[in-house]
Protein backbone atom coordinates (compact mmCIF):
# COMPACT_ATOMS: atom_id res chain seq x y z
CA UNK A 1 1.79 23.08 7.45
CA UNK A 2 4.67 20.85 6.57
CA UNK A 3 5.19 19.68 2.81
CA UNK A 4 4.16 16.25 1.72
CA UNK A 5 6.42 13.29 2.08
CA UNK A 6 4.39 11.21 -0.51
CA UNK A 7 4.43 10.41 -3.23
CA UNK A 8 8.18 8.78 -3.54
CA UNK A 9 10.49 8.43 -6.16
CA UNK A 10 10.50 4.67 -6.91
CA UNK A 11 13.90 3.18 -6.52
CA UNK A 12 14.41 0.50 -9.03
CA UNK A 13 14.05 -2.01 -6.85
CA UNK A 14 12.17 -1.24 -3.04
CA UNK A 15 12.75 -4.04 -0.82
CA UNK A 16 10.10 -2.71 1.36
CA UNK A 17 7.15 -2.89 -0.77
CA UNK A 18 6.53 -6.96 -0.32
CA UNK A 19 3.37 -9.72 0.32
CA UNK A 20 4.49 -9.49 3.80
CA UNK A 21 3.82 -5.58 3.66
CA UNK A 22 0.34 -5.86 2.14
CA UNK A 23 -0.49 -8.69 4.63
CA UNK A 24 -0.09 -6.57 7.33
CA UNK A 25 -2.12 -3.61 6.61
CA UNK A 26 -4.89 -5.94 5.38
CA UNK A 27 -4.68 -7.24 8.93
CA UNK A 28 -4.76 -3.67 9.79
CA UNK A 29 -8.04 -3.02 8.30
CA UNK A 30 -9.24 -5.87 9.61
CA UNK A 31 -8.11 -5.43 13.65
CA UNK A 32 -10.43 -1.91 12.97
CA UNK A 33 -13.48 -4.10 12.18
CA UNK A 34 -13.43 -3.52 8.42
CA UNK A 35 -14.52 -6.97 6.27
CA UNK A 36 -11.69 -9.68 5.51
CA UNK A 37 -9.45 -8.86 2.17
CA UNK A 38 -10.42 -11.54 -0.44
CA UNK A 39 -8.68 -12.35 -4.02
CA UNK A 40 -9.33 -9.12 -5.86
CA UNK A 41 -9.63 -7.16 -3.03
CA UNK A 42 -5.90 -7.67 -2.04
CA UNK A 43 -5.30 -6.72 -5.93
CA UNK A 44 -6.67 -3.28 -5.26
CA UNK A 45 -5.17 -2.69 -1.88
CA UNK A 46 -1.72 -3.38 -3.69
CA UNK A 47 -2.39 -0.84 -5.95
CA UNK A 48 -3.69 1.97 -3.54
CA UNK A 49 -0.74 1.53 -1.46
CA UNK A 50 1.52 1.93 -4.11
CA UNK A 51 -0.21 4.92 -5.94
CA UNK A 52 -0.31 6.63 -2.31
CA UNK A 53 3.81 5.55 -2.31
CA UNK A 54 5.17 6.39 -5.43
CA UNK A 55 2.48 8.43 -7.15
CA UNK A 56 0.52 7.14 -10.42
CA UNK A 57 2.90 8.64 -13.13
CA UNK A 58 5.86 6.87 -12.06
């Protein structure tokens, strides 16, 4: 089994990690038939993604 590429080390600044980027897996979730993201729903998505990116002691 190959090692884990995740977490990250956060670069100071990650161009990649943007509204656009969040907008697009919630549109993700919902082309698989899961509900619509709504106000605090797109809070916690933000923060999943970047726990699962960079880790949660970074």
């Amino acid at each position: 089994m190959a090692a884990p590429n995740y977490p990250l080390v956060k670069p100071a600044d990650d161009a990649r990690f943007t509204i656009g980027l969040l907008c697009d897996l919630a549109a993700v979730l919902e082309q698989a038939g899961y509900p619509k993201l709504v106000g605090h729903d797109l809070v916690e998505l933000r923060q999943a993604i970047y726990r699962f990116l960079y880790g949660s002691h970074t």
